[in-house]
C-alpha atoms as a PDB file:
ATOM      1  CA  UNK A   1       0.000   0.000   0.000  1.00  0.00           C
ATOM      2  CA  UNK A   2       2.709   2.288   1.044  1.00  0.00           C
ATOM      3  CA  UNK A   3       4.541   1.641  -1.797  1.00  0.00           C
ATOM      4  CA  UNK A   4       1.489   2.289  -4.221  1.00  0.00           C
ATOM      5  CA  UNK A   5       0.889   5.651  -2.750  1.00  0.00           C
ATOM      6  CA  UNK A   6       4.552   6.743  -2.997  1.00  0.00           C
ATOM      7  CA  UNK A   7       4.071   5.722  -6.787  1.00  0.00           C
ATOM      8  CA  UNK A   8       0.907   8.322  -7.081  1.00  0.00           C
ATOM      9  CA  UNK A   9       3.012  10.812  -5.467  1.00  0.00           C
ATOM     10  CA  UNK A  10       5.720  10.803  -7.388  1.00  0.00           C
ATOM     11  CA  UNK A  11       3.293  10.302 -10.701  1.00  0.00           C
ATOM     12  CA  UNK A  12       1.454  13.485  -9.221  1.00  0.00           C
ATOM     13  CA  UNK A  13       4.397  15.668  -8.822  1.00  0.00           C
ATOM     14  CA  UNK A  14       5.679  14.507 -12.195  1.00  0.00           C
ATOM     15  CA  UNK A  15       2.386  15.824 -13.278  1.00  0.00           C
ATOM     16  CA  UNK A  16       2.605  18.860 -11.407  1.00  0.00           C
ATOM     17  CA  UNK A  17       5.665  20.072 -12.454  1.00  0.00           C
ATOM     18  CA  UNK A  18       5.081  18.943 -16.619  1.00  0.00           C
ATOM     19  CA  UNK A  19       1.687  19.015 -16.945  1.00  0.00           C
ATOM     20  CA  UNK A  20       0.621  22.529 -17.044  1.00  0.00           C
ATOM     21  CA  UNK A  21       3.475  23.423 -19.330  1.00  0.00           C
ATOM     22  CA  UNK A  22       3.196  20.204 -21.832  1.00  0.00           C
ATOM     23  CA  UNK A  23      -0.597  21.366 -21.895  1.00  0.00           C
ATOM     24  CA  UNK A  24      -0.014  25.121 -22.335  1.00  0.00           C
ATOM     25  CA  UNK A  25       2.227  24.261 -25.860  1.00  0.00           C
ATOM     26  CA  UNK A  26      -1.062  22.010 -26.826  1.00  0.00           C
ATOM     27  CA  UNK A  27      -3.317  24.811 -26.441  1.00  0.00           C
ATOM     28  CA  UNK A  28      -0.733  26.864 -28.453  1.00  0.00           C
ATOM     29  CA  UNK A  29      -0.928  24.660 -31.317  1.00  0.00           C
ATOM     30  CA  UNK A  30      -4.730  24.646 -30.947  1.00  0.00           C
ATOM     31  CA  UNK A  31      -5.030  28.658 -31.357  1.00  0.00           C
ATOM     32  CA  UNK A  32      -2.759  28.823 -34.043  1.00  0.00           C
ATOM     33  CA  UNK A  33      -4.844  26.519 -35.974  1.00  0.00           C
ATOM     34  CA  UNK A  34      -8.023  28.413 -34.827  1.00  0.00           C
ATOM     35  CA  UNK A  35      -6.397  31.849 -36.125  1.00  0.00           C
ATOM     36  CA  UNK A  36      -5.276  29.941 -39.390  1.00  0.00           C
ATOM     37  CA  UNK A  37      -9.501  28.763 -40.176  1.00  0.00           C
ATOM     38  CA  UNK A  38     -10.351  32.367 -39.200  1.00  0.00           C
ATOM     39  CA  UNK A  39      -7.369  34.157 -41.287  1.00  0.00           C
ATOM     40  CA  UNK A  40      -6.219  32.144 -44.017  1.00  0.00           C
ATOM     41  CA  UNK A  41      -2.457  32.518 -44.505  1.00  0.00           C
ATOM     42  CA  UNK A  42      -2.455  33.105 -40.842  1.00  0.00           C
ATOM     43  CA  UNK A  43       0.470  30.469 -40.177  1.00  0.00           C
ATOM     44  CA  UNK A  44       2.864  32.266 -42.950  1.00  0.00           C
ATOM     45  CA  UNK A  45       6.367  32.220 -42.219  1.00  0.00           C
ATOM     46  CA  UNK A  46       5.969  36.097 -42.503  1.00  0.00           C
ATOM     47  CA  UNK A  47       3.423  36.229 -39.892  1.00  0.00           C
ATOM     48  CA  UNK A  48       4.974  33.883 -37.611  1.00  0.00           C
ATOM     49  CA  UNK A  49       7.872  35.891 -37.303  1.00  0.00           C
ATOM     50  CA  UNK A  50       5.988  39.432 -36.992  1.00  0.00           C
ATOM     51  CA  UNK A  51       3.942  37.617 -33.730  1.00  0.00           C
ATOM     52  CA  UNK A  52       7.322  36.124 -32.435  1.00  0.00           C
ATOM     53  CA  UNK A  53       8.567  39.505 -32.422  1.00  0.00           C
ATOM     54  CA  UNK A  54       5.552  40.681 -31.020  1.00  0.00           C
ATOM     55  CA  UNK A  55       5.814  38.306 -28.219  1.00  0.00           C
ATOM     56  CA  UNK A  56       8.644  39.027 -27.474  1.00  0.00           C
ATOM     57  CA  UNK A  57       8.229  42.144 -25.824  1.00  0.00           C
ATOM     58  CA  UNK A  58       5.738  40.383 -23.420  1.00  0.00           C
ATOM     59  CA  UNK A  59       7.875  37.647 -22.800  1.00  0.00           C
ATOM     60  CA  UNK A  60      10.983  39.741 -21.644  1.00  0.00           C
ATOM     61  CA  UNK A  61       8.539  41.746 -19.419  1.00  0.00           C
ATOM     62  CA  UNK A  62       7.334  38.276 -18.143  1.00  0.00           C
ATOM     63  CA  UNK A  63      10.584  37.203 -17.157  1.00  0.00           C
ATOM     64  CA  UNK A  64      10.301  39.449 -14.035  1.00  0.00           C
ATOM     65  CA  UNK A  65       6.835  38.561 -13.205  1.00  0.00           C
ATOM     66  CA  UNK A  66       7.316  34.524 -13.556  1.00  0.00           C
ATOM     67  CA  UNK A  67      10.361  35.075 -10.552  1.00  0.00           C
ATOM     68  CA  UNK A  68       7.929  36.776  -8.271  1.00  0.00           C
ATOM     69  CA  UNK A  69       4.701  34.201  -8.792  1.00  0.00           C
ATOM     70  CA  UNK A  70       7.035  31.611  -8.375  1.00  0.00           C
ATOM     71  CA  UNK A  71       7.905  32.757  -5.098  1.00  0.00           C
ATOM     72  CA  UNK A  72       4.281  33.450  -4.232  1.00  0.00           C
ATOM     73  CA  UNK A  73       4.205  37.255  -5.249  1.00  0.00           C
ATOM     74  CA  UNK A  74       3.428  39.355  -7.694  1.00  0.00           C
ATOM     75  CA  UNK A  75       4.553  42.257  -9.458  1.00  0.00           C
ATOM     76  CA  UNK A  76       1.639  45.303 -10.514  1.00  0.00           C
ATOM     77  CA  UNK A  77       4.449  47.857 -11.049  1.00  0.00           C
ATOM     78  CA  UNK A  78       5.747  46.121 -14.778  1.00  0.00           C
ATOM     79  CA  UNK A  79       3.433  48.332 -17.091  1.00  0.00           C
ATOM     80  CA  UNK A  80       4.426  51.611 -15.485  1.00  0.00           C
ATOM     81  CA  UNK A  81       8.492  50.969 -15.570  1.00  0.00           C
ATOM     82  CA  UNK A  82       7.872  49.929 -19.151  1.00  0.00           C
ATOM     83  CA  UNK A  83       6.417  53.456 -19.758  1.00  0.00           C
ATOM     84  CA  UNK A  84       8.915  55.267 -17.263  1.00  0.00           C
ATOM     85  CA  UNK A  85      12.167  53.514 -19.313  1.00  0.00           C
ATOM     86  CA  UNK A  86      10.401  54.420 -22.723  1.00  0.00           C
ATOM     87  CA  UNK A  87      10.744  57.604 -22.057  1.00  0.00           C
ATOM     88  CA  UNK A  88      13.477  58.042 -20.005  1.00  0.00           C
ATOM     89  CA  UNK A  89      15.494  56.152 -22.489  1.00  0.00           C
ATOM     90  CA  UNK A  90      14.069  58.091 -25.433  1.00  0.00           C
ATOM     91  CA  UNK A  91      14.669  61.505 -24.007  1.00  0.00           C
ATOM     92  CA  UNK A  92      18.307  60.383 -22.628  1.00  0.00           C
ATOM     93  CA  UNK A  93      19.423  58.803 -26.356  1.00  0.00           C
ATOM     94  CA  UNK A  94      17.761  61.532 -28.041  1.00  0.00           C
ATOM     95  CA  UNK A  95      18.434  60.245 -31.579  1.00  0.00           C
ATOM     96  CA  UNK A  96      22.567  59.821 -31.365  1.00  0.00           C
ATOM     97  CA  UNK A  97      24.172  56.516 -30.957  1.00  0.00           C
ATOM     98  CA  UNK A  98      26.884  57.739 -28.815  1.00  0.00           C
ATOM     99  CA  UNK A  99      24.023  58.436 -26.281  1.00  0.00           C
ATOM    100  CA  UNK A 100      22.960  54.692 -25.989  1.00  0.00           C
ATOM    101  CA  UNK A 101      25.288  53.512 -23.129  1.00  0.00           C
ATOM    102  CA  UNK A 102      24.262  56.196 -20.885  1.00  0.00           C
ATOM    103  CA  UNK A 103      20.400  55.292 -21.853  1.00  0.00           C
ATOM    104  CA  UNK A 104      21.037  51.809 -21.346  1.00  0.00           C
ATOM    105  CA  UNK A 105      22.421  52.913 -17.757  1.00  0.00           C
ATOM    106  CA  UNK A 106      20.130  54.916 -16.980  1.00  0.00           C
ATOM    107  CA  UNK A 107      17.043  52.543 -18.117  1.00  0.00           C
ATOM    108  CA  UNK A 108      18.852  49.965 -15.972  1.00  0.00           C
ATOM    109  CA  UNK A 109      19.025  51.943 -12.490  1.00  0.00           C
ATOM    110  CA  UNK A 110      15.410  52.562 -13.104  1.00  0.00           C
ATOM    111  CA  UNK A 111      14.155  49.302 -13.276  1.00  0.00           C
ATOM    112  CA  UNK A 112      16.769  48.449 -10.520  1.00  0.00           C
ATOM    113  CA  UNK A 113      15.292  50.870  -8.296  1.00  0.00           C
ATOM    114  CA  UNK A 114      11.986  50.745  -9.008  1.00  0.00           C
ATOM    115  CA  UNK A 115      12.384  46.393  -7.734  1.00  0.00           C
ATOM    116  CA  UNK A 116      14.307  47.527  -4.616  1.00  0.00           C
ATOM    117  CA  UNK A 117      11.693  50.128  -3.621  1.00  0.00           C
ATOM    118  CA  UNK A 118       9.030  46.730  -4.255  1.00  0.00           C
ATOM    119  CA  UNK A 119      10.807  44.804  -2.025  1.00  0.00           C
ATOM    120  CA  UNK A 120      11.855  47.080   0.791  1.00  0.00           C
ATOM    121  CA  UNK A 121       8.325  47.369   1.387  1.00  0.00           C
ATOM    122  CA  UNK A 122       7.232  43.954   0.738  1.00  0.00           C
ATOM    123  CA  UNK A 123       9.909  42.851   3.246  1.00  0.00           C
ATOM    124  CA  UNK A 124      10.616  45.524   5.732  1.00  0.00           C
ATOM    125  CA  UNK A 125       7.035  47.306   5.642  1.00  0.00           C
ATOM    126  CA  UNK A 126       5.610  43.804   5.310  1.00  0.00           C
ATOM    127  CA  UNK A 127       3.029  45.093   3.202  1.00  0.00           C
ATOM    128  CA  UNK A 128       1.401  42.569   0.123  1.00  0.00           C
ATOM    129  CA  UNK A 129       3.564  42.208  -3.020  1.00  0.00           C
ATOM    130  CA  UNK A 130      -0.011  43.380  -4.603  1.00  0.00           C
ATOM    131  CA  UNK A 131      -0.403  46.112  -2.483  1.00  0.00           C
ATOM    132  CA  UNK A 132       2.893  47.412  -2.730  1.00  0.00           C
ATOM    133  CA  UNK A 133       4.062  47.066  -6.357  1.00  0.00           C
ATOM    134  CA  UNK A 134       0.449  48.656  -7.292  1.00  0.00           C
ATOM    135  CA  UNK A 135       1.488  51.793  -4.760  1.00  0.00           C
ATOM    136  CA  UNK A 136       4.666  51.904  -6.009  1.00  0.00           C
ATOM    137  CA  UNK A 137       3.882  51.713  -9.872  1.00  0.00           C
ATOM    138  CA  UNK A 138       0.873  54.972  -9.042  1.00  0.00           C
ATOM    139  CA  UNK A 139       3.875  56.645  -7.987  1.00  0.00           C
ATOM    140  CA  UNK A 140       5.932  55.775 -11.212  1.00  0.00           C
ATOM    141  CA  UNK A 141       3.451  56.982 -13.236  1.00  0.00           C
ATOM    142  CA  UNK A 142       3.155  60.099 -11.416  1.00  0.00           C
ATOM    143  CA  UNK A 143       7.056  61.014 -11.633  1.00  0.00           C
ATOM    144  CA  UNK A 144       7.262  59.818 -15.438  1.00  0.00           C
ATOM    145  CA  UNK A 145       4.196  62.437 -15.919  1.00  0.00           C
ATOM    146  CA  UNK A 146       6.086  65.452 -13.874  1.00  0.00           C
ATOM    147  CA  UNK A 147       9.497  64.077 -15.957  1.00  0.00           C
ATOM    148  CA  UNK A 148       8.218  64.706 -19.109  1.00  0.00           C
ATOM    149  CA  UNK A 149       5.565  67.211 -18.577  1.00  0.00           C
ATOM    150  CA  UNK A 150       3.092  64.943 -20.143  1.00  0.00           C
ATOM    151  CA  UNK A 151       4.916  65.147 -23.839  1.00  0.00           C
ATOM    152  CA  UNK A 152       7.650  62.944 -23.576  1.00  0.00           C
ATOM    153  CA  UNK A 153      10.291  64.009 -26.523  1.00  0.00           C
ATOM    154  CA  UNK A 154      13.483  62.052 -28.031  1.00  0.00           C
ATOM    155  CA  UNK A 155      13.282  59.580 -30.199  1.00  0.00           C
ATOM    156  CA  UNK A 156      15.671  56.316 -30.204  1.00  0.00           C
ATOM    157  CA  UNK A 157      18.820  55.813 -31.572  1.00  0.00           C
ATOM    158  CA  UNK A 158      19.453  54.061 -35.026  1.00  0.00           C
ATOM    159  CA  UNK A 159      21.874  51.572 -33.860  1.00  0.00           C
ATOM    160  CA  UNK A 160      18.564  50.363 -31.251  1.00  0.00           C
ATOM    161  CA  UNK A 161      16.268  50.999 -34.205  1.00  0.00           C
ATOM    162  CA  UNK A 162      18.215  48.893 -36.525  1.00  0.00           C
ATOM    163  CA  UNK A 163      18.088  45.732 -33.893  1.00  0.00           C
ATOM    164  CA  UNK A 164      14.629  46.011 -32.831  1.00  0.00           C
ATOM    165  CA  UNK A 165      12.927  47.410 -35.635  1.00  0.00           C
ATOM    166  CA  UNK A 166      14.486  45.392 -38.599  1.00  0.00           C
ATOM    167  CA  UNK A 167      15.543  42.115 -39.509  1.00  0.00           C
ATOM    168  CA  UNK A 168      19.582  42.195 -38.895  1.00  0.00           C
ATOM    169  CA  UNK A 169      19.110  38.417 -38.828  1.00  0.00           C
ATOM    170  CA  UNK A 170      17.823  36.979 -42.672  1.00  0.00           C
ATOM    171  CA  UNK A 171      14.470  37.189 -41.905  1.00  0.00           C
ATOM    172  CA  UNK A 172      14.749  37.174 -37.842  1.00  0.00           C
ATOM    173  CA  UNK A 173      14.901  40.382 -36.241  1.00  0.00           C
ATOM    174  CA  UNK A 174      17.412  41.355 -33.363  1.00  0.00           C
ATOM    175  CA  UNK A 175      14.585  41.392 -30.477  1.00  0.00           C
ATOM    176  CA  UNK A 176      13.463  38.149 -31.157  1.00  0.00           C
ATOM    177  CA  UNK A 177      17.721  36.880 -30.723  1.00  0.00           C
ATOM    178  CA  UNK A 178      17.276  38.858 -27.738  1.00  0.00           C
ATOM    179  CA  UNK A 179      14.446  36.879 -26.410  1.00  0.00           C
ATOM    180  CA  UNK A 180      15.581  33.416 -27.138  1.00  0.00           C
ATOM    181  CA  UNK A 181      19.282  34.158 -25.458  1.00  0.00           C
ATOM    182  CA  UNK A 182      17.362  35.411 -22.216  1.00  0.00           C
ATOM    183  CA  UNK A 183      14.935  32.727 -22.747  1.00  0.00           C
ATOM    184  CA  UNK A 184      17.957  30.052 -22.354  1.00  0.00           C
ATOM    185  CA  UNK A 185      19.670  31.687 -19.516  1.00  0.00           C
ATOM    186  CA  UNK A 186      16.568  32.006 -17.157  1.00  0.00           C
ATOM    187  CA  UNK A 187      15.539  28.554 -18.082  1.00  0.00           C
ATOM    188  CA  UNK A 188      18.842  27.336 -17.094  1.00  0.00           C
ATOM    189  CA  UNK A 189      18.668  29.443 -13.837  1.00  0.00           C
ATOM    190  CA  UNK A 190      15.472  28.232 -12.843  1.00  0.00           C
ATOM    191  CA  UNK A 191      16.293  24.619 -13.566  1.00  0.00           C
ATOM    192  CA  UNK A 192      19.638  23.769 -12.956  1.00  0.00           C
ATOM    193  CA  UNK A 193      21.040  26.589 -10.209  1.00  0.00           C
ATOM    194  CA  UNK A 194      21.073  26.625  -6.337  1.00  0.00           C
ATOM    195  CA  UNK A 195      19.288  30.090  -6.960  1.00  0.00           C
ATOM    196  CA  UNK A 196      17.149  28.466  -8.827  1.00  0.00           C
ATOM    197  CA  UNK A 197      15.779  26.177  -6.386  1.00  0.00           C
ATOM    198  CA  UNK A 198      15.583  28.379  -3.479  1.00  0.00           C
ATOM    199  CA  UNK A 199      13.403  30.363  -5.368  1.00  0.00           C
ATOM    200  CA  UNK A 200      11.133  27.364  -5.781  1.00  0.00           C
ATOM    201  CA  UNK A 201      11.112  26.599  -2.462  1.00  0.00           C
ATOM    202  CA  UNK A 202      10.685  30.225  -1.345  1.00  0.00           C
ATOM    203  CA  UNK A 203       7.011  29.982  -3.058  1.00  0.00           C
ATOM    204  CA  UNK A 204       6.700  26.723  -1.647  1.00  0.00           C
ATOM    205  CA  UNK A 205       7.056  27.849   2.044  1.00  0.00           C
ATOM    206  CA  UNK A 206       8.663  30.535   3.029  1.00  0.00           C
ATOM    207  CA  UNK A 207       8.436  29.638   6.707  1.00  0.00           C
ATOM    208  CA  UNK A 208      10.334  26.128   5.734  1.00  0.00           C
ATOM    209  CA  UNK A 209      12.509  27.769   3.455  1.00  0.00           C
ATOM    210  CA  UNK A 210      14.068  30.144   6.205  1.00  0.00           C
ATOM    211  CA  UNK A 211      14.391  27.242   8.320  1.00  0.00           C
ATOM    212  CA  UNK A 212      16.416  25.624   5.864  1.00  0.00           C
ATOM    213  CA  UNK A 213      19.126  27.640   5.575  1.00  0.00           C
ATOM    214  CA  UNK A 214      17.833  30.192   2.627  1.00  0.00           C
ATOM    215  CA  UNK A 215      17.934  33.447   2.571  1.00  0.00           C
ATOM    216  CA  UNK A 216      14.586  34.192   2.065  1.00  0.00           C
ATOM    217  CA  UNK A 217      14.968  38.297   2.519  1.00  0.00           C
ATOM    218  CA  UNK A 218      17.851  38.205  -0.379  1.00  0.00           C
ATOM    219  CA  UNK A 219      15.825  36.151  -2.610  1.00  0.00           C
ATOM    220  CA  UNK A 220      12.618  38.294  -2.544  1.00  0.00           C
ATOM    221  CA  UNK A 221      14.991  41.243  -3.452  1.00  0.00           C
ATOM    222  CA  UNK A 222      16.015  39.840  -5.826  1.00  0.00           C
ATOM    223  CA  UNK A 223      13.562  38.660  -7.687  1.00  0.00           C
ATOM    224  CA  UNK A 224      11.807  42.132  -7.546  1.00  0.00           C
ATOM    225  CA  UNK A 225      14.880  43.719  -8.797  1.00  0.00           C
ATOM    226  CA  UNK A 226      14.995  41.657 -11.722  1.00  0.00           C
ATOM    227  CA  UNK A 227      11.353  42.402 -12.582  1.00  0.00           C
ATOM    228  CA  UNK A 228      11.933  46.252 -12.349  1.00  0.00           C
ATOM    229  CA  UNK A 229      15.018  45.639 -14.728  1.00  0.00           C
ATOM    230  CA  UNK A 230      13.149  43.132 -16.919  1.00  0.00           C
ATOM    231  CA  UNK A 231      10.604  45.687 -17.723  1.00  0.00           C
ATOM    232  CA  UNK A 232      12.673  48.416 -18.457  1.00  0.00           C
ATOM    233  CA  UNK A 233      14.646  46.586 -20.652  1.00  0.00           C
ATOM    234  CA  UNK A 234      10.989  46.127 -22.314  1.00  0.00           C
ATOM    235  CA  UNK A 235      10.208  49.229 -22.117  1.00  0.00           C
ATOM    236  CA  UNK A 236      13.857  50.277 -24.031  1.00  0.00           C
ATOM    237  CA  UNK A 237      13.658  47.814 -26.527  1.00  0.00           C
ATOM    238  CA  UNK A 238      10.003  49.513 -27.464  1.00  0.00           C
ATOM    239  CA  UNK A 239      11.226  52.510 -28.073  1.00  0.00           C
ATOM    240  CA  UNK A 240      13.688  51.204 -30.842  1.00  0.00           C
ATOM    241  CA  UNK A 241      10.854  49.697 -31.954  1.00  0.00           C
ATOM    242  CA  UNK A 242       8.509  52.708 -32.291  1.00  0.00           C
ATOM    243  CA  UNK A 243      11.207  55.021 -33.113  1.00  0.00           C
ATOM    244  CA  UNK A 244      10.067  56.657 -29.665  1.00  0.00           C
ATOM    245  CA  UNK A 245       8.536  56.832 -26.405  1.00  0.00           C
ATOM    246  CA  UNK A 246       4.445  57.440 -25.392  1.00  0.00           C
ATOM    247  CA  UNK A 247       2.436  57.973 -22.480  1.00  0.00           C
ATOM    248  CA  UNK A 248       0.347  54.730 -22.991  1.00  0.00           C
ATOM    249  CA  UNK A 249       3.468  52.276 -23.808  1.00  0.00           C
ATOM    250  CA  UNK A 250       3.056  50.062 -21.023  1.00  0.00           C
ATOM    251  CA  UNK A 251      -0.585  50.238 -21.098  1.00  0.00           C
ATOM    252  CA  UNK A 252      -0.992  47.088 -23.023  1.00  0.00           C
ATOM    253  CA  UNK A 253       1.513  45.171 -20.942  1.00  0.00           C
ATOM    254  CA  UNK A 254      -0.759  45.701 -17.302  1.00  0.00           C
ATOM    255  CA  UNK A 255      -2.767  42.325 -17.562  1.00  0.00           C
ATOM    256  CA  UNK A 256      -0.479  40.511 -20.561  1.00  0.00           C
ATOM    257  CA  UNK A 257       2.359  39.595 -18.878  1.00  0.00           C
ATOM    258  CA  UNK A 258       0.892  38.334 -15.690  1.00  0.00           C
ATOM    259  CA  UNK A 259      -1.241  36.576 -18.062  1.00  0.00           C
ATOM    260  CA  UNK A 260       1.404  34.926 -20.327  1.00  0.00           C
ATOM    261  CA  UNK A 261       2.752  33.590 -16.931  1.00  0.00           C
ATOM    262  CA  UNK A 262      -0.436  32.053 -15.702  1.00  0.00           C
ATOM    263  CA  UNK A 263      -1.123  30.705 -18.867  1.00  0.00           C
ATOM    264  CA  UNK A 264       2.308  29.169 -18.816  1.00  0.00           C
ATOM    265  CA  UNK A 265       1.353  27.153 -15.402  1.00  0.00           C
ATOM    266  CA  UNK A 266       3.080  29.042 -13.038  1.00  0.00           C
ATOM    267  CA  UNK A 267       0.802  28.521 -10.026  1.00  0.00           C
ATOM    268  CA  UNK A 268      -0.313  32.380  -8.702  1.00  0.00           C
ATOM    269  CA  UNK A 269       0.223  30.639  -5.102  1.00  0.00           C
ATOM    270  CA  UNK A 270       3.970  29.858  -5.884  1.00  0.00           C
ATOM    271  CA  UNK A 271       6.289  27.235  -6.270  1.00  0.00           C
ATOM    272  CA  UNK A 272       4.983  25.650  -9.410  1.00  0.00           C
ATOM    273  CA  UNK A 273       5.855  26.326 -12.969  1.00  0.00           C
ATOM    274  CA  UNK A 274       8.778  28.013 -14.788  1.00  0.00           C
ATOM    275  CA  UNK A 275       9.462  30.271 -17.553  1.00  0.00           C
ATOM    276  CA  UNK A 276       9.078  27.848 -20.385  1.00  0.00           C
ATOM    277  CA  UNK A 277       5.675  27.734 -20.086  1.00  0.00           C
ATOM    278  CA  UNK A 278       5.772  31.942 -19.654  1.00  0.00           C
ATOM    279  CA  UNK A 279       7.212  31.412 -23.474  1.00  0.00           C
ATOM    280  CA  UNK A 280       4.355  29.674 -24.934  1.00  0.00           C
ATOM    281  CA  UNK A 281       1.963  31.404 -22.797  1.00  0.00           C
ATOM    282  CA  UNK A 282       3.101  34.999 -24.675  1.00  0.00           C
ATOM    283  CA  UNK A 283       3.030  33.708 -27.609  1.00  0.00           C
ATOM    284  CA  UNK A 284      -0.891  32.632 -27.067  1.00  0.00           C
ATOM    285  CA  UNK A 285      -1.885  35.880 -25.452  1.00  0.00           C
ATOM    286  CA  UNK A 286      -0.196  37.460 -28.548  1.00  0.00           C
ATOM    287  CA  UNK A 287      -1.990  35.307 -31.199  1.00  0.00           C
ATOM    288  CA  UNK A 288      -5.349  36.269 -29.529  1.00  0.00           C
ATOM    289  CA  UNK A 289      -4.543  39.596 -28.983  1.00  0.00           C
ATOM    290  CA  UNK A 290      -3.888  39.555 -32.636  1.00  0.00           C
ATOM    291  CA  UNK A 291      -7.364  37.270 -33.704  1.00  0.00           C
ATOM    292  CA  UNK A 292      -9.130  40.066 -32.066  1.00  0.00           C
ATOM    293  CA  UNK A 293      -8.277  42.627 -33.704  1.00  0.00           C
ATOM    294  CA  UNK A 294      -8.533  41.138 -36.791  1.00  0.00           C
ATOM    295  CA  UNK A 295     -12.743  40.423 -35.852  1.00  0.00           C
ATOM    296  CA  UNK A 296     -12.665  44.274 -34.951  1.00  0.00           C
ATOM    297  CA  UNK A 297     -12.872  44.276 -31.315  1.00  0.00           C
ATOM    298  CA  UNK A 298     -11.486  47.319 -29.682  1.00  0.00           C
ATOM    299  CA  UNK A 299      -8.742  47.750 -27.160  1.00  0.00           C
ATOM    300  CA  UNK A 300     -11.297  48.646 -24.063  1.00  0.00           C
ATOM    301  CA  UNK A 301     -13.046  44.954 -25.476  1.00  0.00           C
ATOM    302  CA  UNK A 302      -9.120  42.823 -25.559  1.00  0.00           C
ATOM    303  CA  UNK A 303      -8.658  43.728 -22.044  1.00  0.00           C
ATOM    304  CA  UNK A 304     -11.824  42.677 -20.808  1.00  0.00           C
ATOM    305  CA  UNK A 305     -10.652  39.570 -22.257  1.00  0.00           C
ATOM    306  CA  UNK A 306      -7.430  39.381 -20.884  1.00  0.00           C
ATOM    307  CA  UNK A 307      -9.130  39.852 -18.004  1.00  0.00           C
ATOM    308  CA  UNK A 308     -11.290  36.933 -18.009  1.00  0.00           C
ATOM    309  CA  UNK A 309      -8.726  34.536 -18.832  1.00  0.00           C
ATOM    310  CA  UNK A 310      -6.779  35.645 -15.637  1.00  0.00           C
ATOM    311  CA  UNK A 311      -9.624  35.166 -13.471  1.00  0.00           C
ATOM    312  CA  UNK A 312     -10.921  31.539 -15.250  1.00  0.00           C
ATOM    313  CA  UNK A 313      -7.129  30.532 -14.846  1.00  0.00           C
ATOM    314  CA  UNK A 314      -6.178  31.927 -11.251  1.00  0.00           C
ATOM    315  CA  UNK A 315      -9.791  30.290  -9.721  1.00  0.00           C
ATOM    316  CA  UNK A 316      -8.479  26.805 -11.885  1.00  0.00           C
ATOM    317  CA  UNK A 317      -5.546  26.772  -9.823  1.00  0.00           C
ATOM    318  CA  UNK A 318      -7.228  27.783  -6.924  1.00  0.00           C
ATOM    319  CA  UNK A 319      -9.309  24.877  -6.949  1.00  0.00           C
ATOM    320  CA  UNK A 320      -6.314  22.363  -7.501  1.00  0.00           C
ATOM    321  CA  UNK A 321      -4.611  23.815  -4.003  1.00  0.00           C
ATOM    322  CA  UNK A 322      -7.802  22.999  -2.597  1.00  0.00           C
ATOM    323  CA  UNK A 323      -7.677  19.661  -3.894  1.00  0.00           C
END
């Protein structure tokens, strides 16, 4: 008997750490061949690549956001450092290559400081990772509207235009090179590191976790400082490809990427899932983000959506930490 129940438990956790994501790249095949009966020529090699690229501005914003659900958090503040480093960045490269190191800098301490501010509070304040990161990205939006005066100017450089705007790869363009490198080496951390796994088991229970031997202060930190970064890398990379910066550049990006990651089976309690489900999971909200505008619905109708896809998924899981 014993033995048969240690057999369902390791079957169970088997399916608990493959299932979602095996499942997630099913339902990706299943939209694409929805979108390719309701758009013929949908599944063009042209149109691939224009919603990988696509994508991949909501996956690199998701990296930051699959790090804090996996340790049982969540991160609100993502759309509005997007926005803050699209402007910031524009305004600092102002058109001339020889300004792009300082932008990149600068972008870079933003998003840094943005995720320490998140996690001071979350840690030292003690106050909810929801709470928090939505205080903290008001007041982000508030400081990027003083900053610029409500018209940001600048425009990006043509070296960053170049990568993220054209193909500098055959037919692939730089972002999406971008994207798959980053892709690998958060895969790899979450799988195979030390850091990795303390992450994990930070979602898991922090209580045991602390116990343990982790360091369960250092990690939080640190996975809210690479979700301020993550974004305004996002948030950079869109202004190369725009050519330059807007008030509403993050707006898209409020719901999406915490979407992409709960599609991707990354539990919203913590400890379950991983970034290569994130992948597949903005790619789908991508796809359907695109299906809908092609039946006409408008942008107030794709969020609604969004919406409702978040809420069916996060009561799913839920119910399976009940059960």
């Amino acid at each position: 008997m014993a033995e048969k129940t240690l057999k369902r438990g390791r079957a169970g956790n088997l399916m608990a750490i493959g299932g979602p994501q095996a499942v997630v790249y099913i339902g990706l095949a299943a939209i694409l061949i929805i979108a390719q009966i309701i758009s013929p020529g949908y599944l063009k090699m042209d149109h691939i690549l224009t919603m990988l690229r696509l994508a991949a501005f909501v996956g690199i914003a998701s990296i930051g956001q699959t790090f804090a659900v996996l340790t049982g958090g969540i991160d609100l503040s993502i759309a509005y450092v997007i926005t803050f480093a699209n402007i910031v960045g524009s305004q600092v490269m102002y058109g001339e290559n020889q300004n792009l190191p300082a932008a990149v800098l600068t972008v870079l301490a933003v998003g840094a400081g943005v995720g320490l501010v998140n996690s001071m509070g979350i840690k030292f304040l003690k106050i909810p990772p929801f709470i928090m990161t939505l205080g903290v990205g008001t007041i982000v939006q508030g400081i990027y509207m003083i900053y610029s005066g409500g018209a940001p100017k600048g425009n990006t450089a043509p070296l960053l235009r170049e990568m993220c705007g054209n193909n500098i790869f055959g037919r692939v363009s730089g972002i999406l090179v971008l994207w798959f490198i980053l892709s690998v080496v958060v895969i790899t951390v979450l799988k195979f590191t030390p850091y990795g796994r303390k992450i994990y088991a930070v979602g898991i229970n922090q209580k045991a976790a602390r116990f343990s031997g982790i360091n369960v202060s250092g990690i939080i930190f640190s996975v809210y400082i690479i979700s301020g970064i993550t974004a305004a890398i996002t948030g950079f990379l869109l202004v190369g490809f725009t050519g330059t910066s807007y008030l509403d550049t993050g707006t898209k990006y409020a719901t999406t990427n915490l979407a992409a990651v709960v599609i991707g089976g990354t539990a919203i309690t913590g400890g379950r899932g991983g970034y290569g489900g994130t992948i597949a999971g903005a790619i789908i909200m991508t796809v359907i983000d695109d299906l809908l505008v092609i039946i006409n619905i408008s942008q107030a109708g794709r969020q609604v959506v969004q919406g409702i896809i978040i809420l069916l998924l996060v009561f799913s899981y839920s119910q399976q930490k009940k059960n």
